[in-house]
PDB file of N, CA and C in Angstrom:
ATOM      1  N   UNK A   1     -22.671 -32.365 -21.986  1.00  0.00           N
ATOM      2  CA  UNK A   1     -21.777 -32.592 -20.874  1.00  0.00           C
ATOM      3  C   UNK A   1     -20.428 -33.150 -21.346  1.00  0.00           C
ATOM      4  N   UNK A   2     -20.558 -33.861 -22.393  1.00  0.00           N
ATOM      5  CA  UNK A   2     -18.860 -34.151 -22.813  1.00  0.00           C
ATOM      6  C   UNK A   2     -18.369 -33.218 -23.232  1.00  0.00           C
ATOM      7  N   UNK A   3     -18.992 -31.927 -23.765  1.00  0.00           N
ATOM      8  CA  UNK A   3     -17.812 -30.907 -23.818  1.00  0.00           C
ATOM      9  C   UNK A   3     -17.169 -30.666 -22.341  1.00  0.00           C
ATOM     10  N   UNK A   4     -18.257 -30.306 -21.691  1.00  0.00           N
ATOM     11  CA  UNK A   4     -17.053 -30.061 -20.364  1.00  0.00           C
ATOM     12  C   UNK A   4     -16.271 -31.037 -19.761  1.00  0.00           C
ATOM     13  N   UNK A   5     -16.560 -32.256 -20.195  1.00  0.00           N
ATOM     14  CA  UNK A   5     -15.203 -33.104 -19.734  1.00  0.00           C
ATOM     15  C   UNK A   5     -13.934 -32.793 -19.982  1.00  0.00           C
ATOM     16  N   UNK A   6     -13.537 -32.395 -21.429  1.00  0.00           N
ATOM     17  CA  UNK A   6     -12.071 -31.806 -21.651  1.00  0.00           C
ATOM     18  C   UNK A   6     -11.579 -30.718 -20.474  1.00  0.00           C
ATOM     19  N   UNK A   7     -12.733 -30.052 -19.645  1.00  0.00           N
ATOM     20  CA  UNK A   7     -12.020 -29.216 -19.026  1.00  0.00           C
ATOM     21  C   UNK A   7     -11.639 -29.507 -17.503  1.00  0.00           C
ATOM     22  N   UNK A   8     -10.517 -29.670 -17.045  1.00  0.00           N
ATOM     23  CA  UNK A   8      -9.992 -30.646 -15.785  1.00  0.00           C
ATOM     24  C   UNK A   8      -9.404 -29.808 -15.152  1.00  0.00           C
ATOM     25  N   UNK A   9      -9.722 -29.611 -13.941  1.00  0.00           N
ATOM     26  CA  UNK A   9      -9.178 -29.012 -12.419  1.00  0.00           C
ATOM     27  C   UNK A   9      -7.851 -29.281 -12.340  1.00  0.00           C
ATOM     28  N   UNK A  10      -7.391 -30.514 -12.894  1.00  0.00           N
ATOM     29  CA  UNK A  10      -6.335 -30.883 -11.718  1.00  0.00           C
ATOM     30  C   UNK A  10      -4.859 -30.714 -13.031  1.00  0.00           C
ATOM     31  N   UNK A  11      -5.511 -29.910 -14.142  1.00  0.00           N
ATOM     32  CA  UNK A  11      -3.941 -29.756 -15.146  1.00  0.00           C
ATOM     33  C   UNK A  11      -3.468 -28.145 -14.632  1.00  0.00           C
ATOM     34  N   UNK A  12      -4.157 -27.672 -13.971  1.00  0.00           N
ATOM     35  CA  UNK A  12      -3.794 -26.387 -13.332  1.00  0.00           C
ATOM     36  C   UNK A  12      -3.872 -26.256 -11.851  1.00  0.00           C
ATOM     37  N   UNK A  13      -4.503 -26.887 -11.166  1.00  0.00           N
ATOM     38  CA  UNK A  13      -4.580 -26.522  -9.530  1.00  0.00           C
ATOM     39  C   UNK A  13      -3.396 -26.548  -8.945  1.00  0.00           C
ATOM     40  N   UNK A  14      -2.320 -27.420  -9.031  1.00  0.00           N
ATOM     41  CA  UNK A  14      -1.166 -26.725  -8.715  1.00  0.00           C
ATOM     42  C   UNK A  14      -0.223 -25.589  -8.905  1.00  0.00           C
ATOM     43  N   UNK A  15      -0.709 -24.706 -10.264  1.00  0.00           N
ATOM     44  CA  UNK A  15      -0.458 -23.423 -10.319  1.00  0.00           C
ATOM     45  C   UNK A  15      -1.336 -22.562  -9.859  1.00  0.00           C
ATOM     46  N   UNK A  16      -2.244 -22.557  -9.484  1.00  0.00           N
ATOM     47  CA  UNK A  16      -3.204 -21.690  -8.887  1.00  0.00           C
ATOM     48  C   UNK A  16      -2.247 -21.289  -7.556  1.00  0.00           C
ATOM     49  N   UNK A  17      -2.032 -19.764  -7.223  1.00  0.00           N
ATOM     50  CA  UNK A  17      -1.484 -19.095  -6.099  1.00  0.00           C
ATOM     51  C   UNK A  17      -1.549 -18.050  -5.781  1.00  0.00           C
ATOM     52  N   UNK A  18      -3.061 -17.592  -6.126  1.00  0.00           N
ATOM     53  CA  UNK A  18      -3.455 -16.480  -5.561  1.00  0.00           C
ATOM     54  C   UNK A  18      -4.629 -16.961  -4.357  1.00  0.00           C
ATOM     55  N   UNK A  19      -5.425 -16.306  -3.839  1.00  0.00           N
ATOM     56  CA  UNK A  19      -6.084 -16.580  -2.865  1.00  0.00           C
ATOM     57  C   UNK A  19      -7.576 -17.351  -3.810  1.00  0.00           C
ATOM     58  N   UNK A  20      -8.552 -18.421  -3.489  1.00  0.00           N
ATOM     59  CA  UNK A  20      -9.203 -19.103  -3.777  1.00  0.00           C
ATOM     60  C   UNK A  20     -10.607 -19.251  -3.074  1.00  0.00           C
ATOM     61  N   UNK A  21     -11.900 -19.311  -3.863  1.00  0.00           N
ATOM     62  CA  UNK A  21     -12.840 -19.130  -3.083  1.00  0.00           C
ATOM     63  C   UNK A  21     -13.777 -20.692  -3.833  1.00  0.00           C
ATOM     64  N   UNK A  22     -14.004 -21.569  -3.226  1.00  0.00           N
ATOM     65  CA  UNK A  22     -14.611 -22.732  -3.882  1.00  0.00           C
ATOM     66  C   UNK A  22     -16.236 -22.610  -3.075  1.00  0.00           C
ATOM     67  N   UNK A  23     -17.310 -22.479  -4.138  1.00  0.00           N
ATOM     68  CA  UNK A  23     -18.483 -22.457  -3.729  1.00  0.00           C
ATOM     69  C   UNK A  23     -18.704 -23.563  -4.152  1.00  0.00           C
ATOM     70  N   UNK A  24     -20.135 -24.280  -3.084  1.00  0.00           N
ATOM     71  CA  UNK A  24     -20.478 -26.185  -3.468  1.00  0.00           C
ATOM     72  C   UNK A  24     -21.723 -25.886  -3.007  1.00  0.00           C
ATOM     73  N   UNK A  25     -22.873 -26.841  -3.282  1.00  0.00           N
ATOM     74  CA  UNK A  25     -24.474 -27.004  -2.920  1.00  0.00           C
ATOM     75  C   UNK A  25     -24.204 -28.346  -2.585  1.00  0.00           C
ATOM     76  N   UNK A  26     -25.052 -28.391  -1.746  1.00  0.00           N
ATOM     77  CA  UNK A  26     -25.427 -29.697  -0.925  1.00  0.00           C
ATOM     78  C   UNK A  26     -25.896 -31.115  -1.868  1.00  0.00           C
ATOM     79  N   UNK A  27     -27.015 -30.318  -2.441  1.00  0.00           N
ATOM     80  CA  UNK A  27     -27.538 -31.351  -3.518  1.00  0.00           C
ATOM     81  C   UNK A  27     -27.588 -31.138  -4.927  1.00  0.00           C
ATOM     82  N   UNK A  28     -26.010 -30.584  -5.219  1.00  0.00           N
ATOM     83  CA  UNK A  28     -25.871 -30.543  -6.457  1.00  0.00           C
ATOM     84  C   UNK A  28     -26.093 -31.366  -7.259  1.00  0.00           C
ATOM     85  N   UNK A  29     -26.882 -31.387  -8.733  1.00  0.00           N
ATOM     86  CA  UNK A  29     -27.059 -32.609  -9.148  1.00  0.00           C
ATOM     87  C   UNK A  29     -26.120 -32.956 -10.527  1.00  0.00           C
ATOM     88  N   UNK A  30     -25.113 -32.068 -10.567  1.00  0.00           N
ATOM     89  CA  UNK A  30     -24.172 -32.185 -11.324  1.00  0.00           C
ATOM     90  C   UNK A  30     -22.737 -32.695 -10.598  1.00  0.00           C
ATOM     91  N   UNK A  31     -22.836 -32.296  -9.493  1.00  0.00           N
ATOM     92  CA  UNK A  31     -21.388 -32.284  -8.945  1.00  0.00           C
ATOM     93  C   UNK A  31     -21.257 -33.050  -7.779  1.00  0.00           C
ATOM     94  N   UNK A  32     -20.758 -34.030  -7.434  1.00  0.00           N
ATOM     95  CA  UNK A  32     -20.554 -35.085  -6.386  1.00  0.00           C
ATOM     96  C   UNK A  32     -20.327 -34.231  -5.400  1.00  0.00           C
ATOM     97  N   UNK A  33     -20.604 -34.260  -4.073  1.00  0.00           N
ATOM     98  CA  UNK A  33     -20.482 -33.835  -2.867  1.00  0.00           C
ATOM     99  C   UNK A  33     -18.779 -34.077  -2.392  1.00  0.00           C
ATOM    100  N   UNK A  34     -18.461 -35.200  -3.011  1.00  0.00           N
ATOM    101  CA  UNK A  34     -16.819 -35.663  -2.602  1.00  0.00           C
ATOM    102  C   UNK A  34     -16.092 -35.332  -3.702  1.00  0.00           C
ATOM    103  N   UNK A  35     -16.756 -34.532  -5.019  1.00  0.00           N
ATOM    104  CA  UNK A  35     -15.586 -33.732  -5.683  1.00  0.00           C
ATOM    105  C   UNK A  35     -15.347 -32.740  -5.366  1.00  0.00           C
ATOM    106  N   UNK A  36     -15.765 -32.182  -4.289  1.00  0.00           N
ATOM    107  CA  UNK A  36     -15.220 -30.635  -3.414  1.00  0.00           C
ATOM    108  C   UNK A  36     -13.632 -31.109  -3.036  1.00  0.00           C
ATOM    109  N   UNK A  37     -13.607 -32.282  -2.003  1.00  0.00           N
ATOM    110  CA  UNK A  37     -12.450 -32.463  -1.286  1.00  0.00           C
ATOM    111  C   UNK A  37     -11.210 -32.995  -2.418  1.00  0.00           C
ATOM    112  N   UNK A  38     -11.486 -33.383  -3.535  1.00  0.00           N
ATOM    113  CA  UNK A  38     -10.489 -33.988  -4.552  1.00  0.00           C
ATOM    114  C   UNK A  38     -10.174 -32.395  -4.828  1.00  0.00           C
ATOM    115  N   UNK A  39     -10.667 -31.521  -5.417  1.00  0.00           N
ATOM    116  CA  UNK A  39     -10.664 -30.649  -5.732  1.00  0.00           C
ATOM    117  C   UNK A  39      -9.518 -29.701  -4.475  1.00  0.00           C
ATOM    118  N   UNK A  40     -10.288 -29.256  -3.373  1.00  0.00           N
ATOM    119  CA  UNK A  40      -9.388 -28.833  -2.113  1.00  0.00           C
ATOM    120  C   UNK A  40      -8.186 -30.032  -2.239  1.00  0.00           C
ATOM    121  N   UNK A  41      -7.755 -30.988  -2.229  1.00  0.00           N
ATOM    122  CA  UNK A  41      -6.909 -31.430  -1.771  1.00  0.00           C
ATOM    123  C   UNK A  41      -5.899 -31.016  -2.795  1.00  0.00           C
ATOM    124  N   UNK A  42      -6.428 -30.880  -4.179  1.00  0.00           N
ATOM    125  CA  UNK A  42      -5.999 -29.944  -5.620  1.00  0.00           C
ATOM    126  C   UNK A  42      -5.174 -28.918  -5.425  1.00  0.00           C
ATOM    127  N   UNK A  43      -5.751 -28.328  -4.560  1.00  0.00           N
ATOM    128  CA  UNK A  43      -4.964 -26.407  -4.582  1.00  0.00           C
ATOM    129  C   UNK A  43      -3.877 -26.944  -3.343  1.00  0.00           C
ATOM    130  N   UNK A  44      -2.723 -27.244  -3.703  1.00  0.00           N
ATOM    131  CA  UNK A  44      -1.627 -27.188  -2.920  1.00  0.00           C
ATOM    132  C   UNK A  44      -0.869 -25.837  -2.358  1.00  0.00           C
ATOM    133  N   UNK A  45      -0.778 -24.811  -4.024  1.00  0.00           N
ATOM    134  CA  UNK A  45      -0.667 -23.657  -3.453  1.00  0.00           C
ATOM    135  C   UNK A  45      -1.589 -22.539  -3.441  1.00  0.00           C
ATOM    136  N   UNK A  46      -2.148 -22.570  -3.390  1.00  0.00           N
ATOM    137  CA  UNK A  46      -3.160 -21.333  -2.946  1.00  0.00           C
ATOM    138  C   UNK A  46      -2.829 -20.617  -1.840  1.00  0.00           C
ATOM    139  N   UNK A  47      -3.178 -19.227  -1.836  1.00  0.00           N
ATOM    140  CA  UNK A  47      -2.627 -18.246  -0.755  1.00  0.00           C
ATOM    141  C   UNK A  47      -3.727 -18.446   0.423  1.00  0.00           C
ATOM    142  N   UNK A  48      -4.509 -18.429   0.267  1.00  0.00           N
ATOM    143  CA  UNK A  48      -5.516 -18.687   0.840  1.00  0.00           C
ATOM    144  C   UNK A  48      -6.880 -19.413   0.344  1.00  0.00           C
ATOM    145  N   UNK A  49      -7.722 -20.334   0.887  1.00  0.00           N
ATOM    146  CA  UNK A  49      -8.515 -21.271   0.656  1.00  0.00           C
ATOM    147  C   UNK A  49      -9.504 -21.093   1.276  1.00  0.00           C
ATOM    148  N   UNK A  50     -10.614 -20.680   0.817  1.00  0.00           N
ATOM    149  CA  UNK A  50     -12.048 -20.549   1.483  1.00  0.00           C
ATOM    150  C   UNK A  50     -12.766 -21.474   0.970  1.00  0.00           C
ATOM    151  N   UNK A  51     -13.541 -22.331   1.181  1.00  0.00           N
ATOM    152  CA  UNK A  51     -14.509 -22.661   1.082  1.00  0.00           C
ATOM    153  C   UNK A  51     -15.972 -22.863   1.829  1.00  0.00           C
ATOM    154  N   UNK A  52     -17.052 -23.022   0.960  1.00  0.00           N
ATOM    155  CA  UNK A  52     -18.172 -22.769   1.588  1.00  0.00           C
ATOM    156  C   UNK A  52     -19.327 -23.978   1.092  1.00  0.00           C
ATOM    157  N   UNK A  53     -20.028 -24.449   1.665  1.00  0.00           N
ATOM    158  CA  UNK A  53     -20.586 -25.771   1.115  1.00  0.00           C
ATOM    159  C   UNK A  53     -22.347 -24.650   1.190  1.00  0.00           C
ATOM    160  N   UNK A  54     -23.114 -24.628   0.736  1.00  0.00           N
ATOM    161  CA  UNK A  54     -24.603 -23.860   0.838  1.00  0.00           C
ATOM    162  C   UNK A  54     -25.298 -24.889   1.324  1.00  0.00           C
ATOM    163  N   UNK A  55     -26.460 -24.878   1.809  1.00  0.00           N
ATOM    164  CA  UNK A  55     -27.338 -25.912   2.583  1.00  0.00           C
ATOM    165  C   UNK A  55     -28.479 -26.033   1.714  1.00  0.00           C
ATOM    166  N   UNK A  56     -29.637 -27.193   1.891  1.00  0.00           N
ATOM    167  CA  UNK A  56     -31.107 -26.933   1.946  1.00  0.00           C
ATOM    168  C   UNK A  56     -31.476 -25.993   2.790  1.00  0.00           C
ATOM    169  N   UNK A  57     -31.340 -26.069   4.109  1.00  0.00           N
ATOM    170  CA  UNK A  57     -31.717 -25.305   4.848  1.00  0.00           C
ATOM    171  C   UNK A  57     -31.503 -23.774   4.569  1.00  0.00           C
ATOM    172  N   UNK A  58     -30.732 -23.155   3.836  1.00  0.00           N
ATOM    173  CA  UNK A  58     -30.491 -22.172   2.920  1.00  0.00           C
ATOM    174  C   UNK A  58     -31.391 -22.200   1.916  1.00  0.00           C
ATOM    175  N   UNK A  59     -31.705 -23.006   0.972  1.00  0.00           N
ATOM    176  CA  UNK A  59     -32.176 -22.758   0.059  1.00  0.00           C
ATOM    177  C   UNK A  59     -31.168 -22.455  -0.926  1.00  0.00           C
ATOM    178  N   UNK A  60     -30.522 -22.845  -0.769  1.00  0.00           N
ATOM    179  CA  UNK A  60     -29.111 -22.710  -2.159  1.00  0.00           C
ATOM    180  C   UNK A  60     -28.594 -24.321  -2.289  1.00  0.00           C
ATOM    181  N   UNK A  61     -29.151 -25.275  -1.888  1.00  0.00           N
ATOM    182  CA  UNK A  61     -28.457 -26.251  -1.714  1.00  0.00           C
ATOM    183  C   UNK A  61     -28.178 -26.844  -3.865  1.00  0.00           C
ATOM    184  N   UNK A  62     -29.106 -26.269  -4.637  1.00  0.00           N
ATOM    185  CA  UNK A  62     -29.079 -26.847  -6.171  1.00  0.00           C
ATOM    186  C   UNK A  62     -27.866 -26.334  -6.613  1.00  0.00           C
ATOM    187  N   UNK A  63     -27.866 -26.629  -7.883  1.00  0.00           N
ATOM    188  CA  UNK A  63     -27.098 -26.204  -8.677  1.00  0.00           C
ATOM    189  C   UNK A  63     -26.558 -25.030  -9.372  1.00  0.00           C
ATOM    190  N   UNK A  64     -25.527 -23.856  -8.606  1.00  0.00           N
ATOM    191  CA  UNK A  64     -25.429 -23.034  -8.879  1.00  0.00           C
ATOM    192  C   UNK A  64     -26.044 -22.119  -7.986  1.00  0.00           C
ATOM    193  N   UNK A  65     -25.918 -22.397  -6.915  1.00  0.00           N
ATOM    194  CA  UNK A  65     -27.480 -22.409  -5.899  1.00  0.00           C
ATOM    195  C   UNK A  65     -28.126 -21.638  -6.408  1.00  0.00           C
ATOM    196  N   UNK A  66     -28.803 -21.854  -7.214  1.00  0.00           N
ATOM    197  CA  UNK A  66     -30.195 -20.844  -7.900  1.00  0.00           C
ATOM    198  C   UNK A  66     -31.261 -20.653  -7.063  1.00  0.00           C
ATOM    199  N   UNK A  67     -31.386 -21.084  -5.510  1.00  0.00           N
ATOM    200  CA  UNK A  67     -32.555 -20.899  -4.818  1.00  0.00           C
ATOM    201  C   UNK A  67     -32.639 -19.714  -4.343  1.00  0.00           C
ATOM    202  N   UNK A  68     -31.237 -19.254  -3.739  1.00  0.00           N
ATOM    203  CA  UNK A  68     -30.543 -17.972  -3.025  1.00  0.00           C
ATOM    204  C   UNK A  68     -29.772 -17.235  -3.229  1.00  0.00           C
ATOM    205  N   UNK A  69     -29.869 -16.685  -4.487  1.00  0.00           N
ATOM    206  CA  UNK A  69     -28.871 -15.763  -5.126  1.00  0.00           C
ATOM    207  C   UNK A  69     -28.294 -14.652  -4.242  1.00  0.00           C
ATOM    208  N   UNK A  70     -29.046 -13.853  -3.570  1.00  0.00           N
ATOM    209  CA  UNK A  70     -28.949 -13.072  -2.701  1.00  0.00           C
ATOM    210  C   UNK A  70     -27.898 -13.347  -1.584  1.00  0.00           C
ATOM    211  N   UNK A  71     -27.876 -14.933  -0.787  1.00  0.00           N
ATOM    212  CA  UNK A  71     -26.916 -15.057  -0.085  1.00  0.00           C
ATOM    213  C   UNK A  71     -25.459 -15.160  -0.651  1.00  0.00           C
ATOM    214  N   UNK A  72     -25.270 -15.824  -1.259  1.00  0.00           N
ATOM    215  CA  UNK A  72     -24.401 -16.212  -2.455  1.00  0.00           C
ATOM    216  C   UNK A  72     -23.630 -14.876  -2.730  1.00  0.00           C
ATOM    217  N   UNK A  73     -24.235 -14.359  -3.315  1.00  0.00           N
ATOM    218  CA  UNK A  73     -23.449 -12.841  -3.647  1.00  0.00           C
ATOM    219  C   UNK A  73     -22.959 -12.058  -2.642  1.00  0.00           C
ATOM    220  N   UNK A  74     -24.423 -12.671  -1.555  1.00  0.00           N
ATOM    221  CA  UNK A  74     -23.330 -11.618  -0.231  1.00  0.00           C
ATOM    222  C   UNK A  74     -21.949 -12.413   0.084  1.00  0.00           C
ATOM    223  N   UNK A  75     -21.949 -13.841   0.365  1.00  0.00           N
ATOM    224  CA  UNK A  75     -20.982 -14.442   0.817  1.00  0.00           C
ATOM    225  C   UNK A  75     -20.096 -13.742  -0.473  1.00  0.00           C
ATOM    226  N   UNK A  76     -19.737 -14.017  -1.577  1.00  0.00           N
ATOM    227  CA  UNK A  76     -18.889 -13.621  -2.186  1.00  0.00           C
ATOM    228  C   UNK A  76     -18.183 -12.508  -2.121  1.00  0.00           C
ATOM    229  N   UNK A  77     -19.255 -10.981  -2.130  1.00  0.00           N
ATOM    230  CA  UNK A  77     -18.683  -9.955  -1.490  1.00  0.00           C
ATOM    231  C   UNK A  77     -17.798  -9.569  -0.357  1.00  0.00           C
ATOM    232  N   UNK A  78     -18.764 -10.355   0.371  1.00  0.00           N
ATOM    233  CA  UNK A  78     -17.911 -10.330   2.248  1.00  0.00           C
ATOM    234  C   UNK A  78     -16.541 -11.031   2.038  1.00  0.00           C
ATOM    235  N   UNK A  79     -16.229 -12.243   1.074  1.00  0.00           N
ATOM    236  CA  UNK A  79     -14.832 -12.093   1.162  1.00  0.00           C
ATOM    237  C   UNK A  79     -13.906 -11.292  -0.215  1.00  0.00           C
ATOM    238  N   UNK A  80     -14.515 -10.926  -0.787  1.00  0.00           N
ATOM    239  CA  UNK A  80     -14.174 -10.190  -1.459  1.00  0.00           C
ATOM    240  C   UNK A  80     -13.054  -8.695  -0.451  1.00  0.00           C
ATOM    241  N   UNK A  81     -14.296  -8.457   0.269  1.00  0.00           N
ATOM    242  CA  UNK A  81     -13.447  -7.109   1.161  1.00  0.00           C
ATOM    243  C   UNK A  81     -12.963  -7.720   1.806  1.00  0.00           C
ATOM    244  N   UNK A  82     -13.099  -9.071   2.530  1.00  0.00           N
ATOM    245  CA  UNK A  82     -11.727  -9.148   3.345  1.00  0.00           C
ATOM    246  C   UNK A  82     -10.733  -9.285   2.900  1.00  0.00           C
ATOM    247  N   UNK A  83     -10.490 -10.337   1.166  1.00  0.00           N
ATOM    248  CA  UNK A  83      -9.245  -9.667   0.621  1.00  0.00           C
ATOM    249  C   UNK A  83      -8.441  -8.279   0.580  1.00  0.00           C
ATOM    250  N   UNK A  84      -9.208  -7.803   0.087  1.00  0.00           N
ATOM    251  CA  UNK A  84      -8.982  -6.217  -0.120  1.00  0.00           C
ATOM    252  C   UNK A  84      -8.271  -5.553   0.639  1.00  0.00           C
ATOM    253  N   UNK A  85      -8.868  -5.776   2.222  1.00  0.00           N
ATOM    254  CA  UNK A  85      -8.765  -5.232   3.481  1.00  0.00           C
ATOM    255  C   UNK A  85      -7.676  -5.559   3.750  1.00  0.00           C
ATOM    256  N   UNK A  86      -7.456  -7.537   3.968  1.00  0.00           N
ATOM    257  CA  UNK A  86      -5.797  -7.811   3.935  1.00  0.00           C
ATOM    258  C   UNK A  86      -4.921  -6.707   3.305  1.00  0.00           C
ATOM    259  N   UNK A  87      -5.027  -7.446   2.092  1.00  0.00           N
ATOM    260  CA  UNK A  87      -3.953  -6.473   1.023  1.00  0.00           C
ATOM    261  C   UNK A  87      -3.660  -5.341   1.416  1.00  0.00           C
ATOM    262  N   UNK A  88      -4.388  -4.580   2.552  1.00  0.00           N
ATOM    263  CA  UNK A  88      -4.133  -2.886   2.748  1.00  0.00           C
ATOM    264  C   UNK A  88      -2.542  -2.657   3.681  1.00  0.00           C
TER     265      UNK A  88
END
């Protein structure tokens, strides 16, 4: 885990300015529930900002949500084409 400490959100989130998709689990056991919002409060410019928090009640609530891969990918897809669709 100290390797990934060198790597920090916040020496780039203000260049980030394309559209943004932040996936989070409920009971991540790596990732604080209140480093989502440090993070969102991060992307100043982003074109657009989605985020999505996964549940227990999903079954994605772990890490990476490994419970529900299946939803996960759909959510990703589904905005995937609505980018797309914009852009048209």
């Amino acid at each position: 885990m100290l390797a990934a400490n060198k790597y920090e959100y916040r020496n780039v989130a203000d260049k980030i300015t394309q559209d943004f998709m932040l996936l989070g689990a409920e009971k991540d056991h790596l990732i604080r529930i209140g480093k989502y919002k440090d993070v969102i409060d991060s992307l100043k410019n982003v074109k657009l900002l989605t985020y999505r928090m996964f549940t227990e009640n999903e079954n994605a609530a772990s890490h990476c949500n490994t419970g529900n891969p299946k939803l996960v990918l759909d959510i990703i897809i589904s905005w995937i084409k609505v980018i797309k669709n914009r852009e048209k």
